[in-house]
Structure formats: structure tokens, C-alpha cells
PDB file of N, CA and C in Angstrom:
ATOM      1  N   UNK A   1     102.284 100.146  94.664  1.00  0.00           N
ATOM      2  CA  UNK A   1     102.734 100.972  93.557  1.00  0.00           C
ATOM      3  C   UNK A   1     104.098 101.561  93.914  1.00  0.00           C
ATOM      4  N   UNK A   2     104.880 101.391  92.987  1.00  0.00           N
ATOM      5  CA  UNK A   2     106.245 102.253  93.196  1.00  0.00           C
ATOM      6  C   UNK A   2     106.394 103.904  92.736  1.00  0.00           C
ATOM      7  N   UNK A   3     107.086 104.194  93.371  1.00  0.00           N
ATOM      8  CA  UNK A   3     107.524 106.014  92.802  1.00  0.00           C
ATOM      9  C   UNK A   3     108.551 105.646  92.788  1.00  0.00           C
ATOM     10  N   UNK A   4     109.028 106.768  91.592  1.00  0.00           N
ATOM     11  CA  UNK A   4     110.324 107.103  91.149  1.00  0.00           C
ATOM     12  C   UNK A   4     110.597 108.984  91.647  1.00  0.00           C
ATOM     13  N   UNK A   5     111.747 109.400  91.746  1.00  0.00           N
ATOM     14  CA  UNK A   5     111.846 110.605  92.174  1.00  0.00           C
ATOM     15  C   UNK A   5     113.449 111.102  90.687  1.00  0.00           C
ATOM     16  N   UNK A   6     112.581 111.566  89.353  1.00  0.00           N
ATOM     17  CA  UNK A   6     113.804 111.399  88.243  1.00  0.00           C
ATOM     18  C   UNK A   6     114.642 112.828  88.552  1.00  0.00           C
ATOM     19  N   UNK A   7     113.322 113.331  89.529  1.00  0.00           N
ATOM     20  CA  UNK A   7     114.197 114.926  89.388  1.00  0.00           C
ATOM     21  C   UNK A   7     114.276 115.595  91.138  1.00  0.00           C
ATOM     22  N   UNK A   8     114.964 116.476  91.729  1.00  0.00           N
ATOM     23  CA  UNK A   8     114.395 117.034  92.713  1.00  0.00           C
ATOM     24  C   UNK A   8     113.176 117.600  92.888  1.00  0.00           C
ATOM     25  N   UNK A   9     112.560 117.355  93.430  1.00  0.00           N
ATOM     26  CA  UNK A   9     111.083 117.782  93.798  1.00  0.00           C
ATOM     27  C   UNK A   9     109.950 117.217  93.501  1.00  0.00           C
ATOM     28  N   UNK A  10     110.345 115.997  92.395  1.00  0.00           N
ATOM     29  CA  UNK A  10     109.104 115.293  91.096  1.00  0.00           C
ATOM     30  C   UNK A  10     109.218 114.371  91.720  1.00  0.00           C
ATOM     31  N   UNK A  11     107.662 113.441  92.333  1.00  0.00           N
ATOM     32  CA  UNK A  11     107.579 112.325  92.348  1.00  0.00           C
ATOM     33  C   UNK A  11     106.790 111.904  91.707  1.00  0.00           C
ATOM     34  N   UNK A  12     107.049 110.761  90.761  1.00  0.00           N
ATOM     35  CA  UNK A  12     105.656 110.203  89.810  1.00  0.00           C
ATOM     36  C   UNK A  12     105.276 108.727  90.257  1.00  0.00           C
ATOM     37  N   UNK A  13     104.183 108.258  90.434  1.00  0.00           N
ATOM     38  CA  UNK A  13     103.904 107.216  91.033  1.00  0.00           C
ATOM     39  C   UNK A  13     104.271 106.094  89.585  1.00  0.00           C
ATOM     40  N   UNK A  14     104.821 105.156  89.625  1.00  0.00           N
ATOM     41  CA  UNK A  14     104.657 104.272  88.742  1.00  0.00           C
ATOM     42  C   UNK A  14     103.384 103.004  88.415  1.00  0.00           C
ATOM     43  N   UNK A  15     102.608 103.498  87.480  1.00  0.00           N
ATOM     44  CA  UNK A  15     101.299 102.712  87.826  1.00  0.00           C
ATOM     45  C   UNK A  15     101.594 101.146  87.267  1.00  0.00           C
ATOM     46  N   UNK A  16     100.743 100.131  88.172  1.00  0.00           N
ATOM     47  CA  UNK A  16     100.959  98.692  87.426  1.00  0.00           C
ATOM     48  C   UNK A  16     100.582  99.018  85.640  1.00  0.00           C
ATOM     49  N   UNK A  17     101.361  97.713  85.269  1.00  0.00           N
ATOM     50  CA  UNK A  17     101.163  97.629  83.520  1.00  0.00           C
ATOM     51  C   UNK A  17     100.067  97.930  82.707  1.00  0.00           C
ATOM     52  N   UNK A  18      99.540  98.588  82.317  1.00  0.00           N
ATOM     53  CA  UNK A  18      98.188  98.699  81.515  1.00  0.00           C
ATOM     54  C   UNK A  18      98.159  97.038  79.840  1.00  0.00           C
ATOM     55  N   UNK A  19      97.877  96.272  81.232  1.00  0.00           N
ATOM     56  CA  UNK A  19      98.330  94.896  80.271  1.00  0.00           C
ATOM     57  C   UNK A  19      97.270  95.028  79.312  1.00  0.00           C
ATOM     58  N   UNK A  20      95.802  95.333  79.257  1.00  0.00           N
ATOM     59  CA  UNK A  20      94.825  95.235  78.455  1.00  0.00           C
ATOM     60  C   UNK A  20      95.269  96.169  76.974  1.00  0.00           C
ATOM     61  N   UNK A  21      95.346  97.808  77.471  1.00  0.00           N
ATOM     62  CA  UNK A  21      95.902  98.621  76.493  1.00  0.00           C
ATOM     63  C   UNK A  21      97.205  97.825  75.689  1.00  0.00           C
ATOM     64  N   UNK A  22      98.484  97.613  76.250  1.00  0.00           N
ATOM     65  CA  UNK A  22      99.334  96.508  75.551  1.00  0.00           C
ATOM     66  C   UNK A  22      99.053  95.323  74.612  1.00  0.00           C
ATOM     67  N   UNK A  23      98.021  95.123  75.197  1.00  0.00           N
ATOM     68  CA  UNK A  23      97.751  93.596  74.110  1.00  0.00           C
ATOM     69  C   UNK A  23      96.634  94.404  73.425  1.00  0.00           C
ATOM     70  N   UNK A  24      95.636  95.348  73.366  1.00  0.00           N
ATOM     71  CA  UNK A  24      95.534  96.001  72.368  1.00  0.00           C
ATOM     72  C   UNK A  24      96.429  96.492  71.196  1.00  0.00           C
ATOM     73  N   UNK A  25      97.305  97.408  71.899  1.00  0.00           N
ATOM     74  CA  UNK A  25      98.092  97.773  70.680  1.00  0.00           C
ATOM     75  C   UNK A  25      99.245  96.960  69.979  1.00  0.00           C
ATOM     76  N   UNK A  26      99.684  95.831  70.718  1.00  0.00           N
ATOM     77  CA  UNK A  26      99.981  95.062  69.809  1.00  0.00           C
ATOM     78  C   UNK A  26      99.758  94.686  68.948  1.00  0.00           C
ATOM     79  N   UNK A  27      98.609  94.095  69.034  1.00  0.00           N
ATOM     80  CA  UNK A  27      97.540  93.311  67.856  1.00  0.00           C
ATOM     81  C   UNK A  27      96.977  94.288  66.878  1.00  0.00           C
ATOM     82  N   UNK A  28      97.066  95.564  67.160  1.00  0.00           N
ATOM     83  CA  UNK A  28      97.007  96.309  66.292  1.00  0.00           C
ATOM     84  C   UNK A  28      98.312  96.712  65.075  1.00  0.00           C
ATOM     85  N   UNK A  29      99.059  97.033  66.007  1.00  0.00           N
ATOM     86  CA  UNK A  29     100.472  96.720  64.892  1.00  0.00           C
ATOM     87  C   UNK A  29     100.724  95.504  64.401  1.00  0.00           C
ATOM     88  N   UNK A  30     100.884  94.598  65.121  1.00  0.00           N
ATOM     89  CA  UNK A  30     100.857  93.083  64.466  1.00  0.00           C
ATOM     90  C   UNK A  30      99.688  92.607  63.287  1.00  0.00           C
ATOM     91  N   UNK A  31      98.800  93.522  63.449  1.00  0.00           N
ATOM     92  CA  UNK A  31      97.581  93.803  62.290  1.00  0.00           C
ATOM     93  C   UNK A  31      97.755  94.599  61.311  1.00  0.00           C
ATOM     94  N   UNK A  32      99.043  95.641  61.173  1.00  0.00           N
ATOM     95  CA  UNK A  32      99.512  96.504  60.647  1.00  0.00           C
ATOM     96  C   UNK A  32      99.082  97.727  60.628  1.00  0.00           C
ATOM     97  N   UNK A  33      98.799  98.021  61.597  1.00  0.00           N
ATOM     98  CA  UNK A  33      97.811  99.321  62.062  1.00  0.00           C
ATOM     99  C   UNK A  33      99.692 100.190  62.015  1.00  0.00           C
ATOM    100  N   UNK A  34      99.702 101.386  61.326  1.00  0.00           N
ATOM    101  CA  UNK A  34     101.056 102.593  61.466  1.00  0.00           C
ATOM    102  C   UNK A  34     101.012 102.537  63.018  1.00  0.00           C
ATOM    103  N   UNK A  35     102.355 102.210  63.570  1.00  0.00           N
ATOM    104  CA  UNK A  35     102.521 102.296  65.256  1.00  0.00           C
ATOM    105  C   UNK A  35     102.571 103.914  65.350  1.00  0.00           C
ATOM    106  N   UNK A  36     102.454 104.593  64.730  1.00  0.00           N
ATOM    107  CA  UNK A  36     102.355 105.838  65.340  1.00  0.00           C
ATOM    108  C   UNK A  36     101.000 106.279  65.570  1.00  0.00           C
ATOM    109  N   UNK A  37     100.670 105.490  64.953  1.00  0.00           N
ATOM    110  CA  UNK A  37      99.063 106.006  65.794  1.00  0.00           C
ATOM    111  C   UNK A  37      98.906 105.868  66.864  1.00  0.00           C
ATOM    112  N   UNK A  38      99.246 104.835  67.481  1.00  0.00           N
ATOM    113  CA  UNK A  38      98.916 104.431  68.469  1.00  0.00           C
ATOM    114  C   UNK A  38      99.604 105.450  69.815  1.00  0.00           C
ATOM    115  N   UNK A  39     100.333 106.267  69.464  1.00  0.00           N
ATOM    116  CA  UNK A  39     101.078 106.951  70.824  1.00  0.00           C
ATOM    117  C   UNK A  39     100.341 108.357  70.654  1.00  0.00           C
ATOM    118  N   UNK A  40      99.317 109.094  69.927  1.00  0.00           N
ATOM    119  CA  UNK A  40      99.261 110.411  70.040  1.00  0.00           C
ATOM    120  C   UNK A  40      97.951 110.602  69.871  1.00  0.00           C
ATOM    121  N   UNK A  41      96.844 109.476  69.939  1.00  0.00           N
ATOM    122  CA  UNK A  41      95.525 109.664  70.132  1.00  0.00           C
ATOM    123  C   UNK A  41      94.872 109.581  71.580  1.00  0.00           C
ATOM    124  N   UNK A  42      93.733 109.619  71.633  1.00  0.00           N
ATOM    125  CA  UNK A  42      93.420 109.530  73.382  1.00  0.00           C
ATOM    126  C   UNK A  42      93.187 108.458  73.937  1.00  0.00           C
ATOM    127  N   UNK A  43      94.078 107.537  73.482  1.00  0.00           N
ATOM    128  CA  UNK A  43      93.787 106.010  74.220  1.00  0.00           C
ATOM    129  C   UNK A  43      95.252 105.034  74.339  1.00  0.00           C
ATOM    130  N   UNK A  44      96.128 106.087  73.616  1.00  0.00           N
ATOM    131  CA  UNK A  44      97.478 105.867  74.013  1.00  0.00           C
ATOM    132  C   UNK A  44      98.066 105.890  75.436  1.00  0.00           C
ATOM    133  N   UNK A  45      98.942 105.156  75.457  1.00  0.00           N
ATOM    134  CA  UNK A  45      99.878 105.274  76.655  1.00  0.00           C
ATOM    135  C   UNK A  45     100.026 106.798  77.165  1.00  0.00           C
ATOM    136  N   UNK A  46     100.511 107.321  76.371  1.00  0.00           N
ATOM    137  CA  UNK A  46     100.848 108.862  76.600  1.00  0.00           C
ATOM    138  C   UNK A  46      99.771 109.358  77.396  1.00  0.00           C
ATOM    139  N   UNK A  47      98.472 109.510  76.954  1.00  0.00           N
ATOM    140  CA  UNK A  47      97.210 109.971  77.511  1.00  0.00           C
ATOM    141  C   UNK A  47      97.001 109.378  79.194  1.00  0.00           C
ATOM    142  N   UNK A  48      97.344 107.974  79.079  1.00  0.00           N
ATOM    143  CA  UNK A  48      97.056 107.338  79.694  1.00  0.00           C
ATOM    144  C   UNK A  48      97.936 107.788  81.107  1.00  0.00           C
ATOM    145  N   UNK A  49      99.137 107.761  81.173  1.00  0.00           N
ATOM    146  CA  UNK A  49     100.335 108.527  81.884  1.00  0.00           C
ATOM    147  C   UNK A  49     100.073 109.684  82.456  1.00  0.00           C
ATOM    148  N   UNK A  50      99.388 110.427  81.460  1.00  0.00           N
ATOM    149  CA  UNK A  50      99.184 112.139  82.055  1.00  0.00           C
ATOM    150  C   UNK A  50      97.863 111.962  83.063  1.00  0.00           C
ATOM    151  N   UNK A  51      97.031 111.357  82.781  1.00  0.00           N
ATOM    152  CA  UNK A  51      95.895 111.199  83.615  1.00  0.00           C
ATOM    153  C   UNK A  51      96.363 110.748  85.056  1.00  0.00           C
ATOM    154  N   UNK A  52      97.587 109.709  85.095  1.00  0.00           N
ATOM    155  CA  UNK A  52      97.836 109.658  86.752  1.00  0.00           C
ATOM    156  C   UNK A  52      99.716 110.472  86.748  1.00  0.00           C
ATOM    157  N   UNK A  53     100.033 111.265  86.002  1.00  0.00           N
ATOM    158  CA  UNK A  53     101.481 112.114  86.596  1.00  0.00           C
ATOM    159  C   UNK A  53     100.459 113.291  86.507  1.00  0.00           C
ATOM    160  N   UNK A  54      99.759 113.675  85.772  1.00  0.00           N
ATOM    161  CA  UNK A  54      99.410 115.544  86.123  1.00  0.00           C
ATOM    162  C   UNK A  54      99.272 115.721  87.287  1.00  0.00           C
ATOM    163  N   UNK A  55      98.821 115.938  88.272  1.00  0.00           N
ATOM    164  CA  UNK A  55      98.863 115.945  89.295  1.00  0.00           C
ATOM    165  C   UNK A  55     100.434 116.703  89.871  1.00  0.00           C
ATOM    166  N   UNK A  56     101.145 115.834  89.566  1.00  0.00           N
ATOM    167  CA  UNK A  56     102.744 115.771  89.462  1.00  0.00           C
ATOM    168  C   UNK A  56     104.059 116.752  88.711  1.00  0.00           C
ATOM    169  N   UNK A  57     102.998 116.810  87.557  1.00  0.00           N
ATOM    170  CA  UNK A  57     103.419 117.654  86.215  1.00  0.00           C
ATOM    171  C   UNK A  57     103.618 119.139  85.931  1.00  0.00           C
ATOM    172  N   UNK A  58     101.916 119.274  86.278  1.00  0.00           N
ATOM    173  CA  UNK A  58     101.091 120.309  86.073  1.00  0.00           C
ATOM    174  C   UNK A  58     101.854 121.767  87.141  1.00  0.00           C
ATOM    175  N   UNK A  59     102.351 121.382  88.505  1.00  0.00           N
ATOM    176  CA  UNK A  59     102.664 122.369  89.398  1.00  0.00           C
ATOM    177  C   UNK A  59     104.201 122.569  89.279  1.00  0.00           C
ATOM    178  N   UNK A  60     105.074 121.915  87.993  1.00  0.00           N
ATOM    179  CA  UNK A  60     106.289 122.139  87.699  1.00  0.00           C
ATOM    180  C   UNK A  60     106.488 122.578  86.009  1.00  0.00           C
ATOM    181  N   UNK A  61     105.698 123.020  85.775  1.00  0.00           N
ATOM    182  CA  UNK A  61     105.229 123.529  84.217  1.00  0.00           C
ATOM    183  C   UNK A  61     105.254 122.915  83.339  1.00  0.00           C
ATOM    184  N   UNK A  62     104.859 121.126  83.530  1.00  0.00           N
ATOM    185  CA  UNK A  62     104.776 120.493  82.118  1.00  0.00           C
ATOM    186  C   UNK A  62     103.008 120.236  81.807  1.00  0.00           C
ATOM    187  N   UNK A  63     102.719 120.863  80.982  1.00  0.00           N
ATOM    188  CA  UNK A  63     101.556 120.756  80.376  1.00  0.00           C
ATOM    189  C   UNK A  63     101.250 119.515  79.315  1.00  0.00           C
ATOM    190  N   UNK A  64     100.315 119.257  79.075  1.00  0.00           N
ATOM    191  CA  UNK A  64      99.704 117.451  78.170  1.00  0.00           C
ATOM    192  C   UNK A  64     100.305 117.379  77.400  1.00  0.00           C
ATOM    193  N   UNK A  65     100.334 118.828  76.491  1.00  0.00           N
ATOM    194  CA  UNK A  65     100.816 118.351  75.098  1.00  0.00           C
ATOM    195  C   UNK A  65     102.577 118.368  74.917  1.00  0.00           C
ATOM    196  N   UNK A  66     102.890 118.986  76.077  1.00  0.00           N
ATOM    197  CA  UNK A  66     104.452 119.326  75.904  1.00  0.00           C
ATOM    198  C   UNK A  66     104.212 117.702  76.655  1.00  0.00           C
ATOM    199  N   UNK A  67     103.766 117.271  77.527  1.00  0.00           N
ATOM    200  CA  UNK A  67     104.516 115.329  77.890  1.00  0.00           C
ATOM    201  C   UNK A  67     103.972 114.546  77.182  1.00  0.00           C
ATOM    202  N   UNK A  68     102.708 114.425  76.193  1.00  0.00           N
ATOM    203  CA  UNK A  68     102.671 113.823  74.860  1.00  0.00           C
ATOM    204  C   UNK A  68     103.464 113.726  74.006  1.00  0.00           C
ATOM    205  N   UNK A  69     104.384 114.900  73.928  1.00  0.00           N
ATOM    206  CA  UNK A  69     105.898 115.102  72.863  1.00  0.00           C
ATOM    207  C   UNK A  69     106.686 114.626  73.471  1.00  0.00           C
ATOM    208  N   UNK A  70     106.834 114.386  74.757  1.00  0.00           N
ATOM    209  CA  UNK A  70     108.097 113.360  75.311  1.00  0.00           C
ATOM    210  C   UNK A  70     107.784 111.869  74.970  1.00  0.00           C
ATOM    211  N   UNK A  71     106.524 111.821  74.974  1.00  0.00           N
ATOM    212  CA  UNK A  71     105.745 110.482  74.828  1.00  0.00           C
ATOM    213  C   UNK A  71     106.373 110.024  73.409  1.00  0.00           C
ATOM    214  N   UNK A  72     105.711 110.856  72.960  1.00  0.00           N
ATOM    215  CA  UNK A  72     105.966 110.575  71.635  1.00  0.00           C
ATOM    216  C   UNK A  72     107.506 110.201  70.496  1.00  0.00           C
ATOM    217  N   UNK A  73     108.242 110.936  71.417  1.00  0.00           N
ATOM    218  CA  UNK A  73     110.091 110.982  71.306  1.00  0.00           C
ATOM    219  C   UNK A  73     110.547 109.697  71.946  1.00  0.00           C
ATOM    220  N   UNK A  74     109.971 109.380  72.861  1.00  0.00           N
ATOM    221  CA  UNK A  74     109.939 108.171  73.445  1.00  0.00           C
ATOM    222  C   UNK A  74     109.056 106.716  72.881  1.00  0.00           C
ATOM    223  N   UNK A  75     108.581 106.498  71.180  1.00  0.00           N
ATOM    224  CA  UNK A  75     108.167 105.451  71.153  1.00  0.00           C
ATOM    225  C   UNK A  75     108.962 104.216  71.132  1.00  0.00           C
ATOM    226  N   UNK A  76     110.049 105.030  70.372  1.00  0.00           N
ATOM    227  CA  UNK A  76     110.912 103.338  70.350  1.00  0.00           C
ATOM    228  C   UNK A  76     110.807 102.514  71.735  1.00  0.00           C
ATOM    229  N   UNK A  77     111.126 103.057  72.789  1.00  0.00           N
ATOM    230  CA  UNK A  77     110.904 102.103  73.853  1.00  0.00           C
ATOM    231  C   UNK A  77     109.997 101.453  74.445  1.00  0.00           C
ATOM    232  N   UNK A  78     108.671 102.795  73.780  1.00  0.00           N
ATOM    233  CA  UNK A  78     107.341 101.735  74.006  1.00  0.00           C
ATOM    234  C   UNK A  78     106.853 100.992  73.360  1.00  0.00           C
ATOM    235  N   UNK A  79     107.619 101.095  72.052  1.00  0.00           N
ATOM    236  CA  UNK A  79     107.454  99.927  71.638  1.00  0.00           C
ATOM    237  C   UNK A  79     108.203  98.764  71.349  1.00  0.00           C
ATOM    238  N   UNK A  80     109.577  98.961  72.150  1.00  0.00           N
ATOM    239  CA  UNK A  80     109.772  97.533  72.536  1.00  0.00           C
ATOM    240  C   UNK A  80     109.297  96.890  73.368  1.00  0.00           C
ATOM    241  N   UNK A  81     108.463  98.208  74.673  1.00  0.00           N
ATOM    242  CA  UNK A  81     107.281  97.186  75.331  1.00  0.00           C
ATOM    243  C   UNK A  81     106.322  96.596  74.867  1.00  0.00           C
ATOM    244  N   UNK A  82     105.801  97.064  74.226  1.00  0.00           N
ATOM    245  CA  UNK A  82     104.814  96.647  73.562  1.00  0.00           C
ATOM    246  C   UNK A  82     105.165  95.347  72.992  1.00  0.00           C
ATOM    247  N   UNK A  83     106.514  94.966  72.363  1.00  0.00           N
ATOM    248  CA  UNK A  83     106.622  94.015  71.384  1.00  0.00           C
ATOM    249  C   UNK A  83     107.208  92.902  72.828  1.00  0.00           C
ATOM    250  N   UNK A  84     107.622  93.033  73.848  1.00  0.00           N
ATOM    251  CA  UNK A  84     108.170  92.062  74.969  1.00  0.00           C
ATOM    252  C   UNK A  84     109.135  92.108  75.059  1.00  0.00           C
ATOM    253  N   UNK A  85     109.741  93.343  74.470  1.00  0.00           N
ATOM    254  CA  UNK A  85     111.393  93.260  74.665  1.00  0.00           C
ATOM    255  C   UNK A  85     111.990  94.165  75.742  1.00  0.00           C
ATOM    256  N   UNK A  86     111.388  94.672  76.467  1.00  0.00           N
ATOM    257  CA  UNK A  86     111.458  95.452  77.766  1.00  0.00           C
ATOM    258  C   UNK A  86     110.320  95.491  78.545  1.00  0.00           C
ATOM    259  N   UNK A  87     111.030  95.529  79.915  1.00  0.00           N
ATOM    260  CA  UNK A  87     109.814  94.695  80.750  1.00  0.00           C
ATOM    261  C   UNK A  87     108.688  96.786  81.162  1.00  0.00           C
ATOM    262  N   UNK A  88     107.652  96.708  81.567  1.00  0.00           N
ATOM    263  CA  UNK A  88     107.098  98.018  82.078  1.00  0.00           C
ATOM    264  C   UNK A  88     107.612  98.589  83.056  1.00  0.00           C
ATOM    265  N   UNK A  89     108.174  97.999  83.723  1.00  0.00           N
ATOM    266  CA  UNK A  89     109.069  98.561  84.626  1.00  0.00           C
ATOM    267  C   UNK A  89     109.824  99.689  84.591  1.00  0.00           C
ATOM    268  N   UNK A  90     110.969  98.886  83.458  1.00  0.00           N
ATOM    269  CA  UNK A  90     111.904  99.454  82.741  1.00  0.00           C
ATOM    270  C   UNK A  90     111.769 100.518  82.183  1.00  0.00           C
ATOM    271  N   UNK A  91     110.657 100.178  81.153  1.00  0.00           N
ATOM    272  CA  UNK A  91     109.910 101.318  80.208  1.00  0.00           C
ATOM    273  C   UNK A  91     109.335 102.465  80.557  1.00  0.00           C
ATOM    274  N   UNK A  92     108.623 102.658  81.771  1.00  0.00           N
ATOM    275  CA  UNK A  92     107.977 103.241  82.569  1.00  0.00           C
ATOM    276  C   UNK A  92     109.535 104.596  83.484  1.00  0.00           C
ATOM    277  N   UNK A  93     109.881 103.873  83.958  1.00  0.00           N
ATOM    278  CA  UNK A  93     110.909 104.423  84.830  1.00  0.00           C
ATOM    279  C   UNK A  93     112.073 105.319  83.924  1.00  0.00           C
ATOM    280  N   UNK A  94     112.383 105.008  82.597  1.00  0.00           N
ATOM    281  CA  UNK A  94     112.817 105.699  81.539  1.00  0.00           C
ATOM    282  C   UNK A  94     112.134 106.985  81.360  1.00  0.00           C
ATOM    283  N   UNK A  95     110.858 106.529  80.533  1.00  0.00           N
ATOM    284  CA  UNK A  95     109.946 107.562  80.435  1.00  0.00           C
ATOM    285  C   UNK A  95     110.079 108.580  81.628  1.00  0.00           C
ATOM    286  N   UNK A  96     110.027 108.032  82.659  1.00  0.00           N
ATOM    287  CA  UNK A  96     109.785 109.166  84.017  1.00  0.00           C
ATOM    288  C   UNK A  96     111.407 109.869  84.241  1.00  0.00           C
ATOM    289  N   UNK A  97     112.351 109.523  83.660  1.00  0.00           N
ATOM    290  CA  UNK A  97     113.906 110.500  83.642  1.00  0.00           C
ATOM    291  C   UNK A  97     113.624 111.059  82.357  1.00  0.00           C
ATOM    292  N   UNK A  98     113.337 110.891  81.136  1.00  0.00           N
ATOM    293  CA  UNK A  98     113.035 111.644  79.902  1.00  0.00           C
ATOM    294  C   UNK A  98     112.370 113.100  80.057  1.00  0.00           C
ATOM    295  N   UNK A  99     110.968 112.627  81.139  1.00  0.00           N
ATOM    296  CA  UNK A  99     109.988 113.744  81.065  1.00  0.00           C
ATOM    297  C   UNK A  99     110.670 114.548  82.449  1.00  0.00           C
ATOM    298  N   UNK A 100     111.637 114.303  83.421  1.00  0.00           N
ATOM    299  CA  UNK A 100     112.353 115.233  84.142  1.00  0.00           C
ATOM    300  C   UNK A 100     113.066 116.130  83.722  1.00  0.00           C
ATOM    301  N   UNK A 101     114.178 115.278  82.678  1.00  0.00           N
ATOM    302  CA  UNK A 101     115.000 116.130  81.872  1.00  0.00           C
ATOM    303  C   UNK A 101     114.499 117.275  80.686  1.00  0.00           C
ATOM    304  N   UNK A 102     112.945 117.450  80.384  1.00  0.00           N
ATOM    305  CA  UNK A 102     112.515 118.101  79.755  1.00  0.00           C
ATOM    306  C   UNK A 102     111.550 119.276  80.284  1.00  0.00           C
ATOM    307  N   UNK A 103     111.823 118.688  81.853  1.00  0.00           N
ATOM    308  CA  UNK A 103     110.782 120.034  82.517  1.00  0.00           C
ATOM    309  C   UNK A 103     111.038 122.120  82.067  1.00  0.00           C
ATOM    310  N   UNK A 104     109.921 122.668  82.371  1.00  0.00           N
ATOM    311  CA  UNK A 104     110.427 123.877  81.985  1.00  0.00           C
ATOM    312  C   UNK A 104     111.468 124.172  82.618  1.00  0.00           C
ATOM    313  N   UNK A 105     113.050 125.049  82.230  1.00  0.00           N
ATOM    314  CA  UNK A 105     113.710 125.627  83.457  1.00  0.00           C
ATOM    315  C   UNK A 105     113.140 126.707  84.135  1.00  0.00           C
ATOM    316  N   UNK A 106     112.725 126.574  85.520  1.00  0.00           N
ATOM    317  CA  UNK A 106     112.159 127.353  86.504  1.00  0.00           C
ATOM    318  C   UNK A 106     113.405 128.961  87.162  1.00  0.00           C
TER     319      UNK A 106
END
């Protein structure tokens, strides 16, 4: 597993691809399911993220629902993952400078 370090003091582990969730929600939009559903219920990416950064989060004052709203500010890119147009890597490691730049100021 890789870490990224987006901020001084923050390390977030970067978890492998959640390939199953992905080809879920594809096929759900490709089914025409509103893609916004898919980022702010409890089986979204977002959810999915906080369960392995809290840890990470939690002792620099970002709470679920304030990194669900980064999540969420952040779909376009997940869903160009989602669609194959950016690799998780990419997508992932973004997300993790987004949710630095939004920490509380301490």
C-alpha cells in the first residue's frame, strides 16, 4: 500500500482500487441511475475512504461529514474514474491534496 503525505503531519494510506464498488457504480450510471447518488450514501466511495483515513482525519479536525463534502466537491474526478478516464491512483492521490487543503485551520 502506498501513503501520500498532502499536508505536514497527514499521512493517508492509499488503499488498492475498490474494483468491485467501481464496476458497481458504473453500471449503475451506465443504467442511468443520477451519479450523484452514488457519492453521498453509505456505500459510496466517500464512506468508503473515511473508514480507512479517520484514523488520520479525526486527530486533525476533519470530521465524516465535513470529508464527505470534499468527497462530494470532488465527483467530477471520481467520476472520470469511474468512467476509465483516470487511473485510481491518480484519483485517489488528488482526493488526498483536496481533503489537506480543507483541513480545519489549527
Amino acid at each position: 500500500m502506498t501513503v501520500v503525505e498532502p499536508a505536514e503531519g497527514l499521512r493517508l494510506d492509499l488503499p488498492d482500487e475498490p474494483a468491485e464498488m467501481r464496476d458497481a457504480l458504473r453500471d449503475a450510471l451506465l443504467a442511468g441511475t443520477d451519479w450523484r447518488d452514488g457519492f453521498s450514501d453509505d456505500v459510496c466511495v466517500g464512506v468508503w475512504l473515511w473508514e480507512r483515513w479517520r484514523p488520520a482525519l479525526e486527530p486533525v479536525g476533519m470530521d465524516r461529514e465535513a470529508f464527505v463534502d470534499v468527497v462530494i466537491s470532488y465527483r467530477r474526478e471520481l467520476w472520470l474514474w469511474l468512467m476509465g478516464e483516470r487511473l485510481w491512483g491518480q484519483c485517489v492521490s488528488g482526493l488526498a491534496g483536496r481533503v489537506a487543503r480543507r483541513l480545519p485551520v489549527s
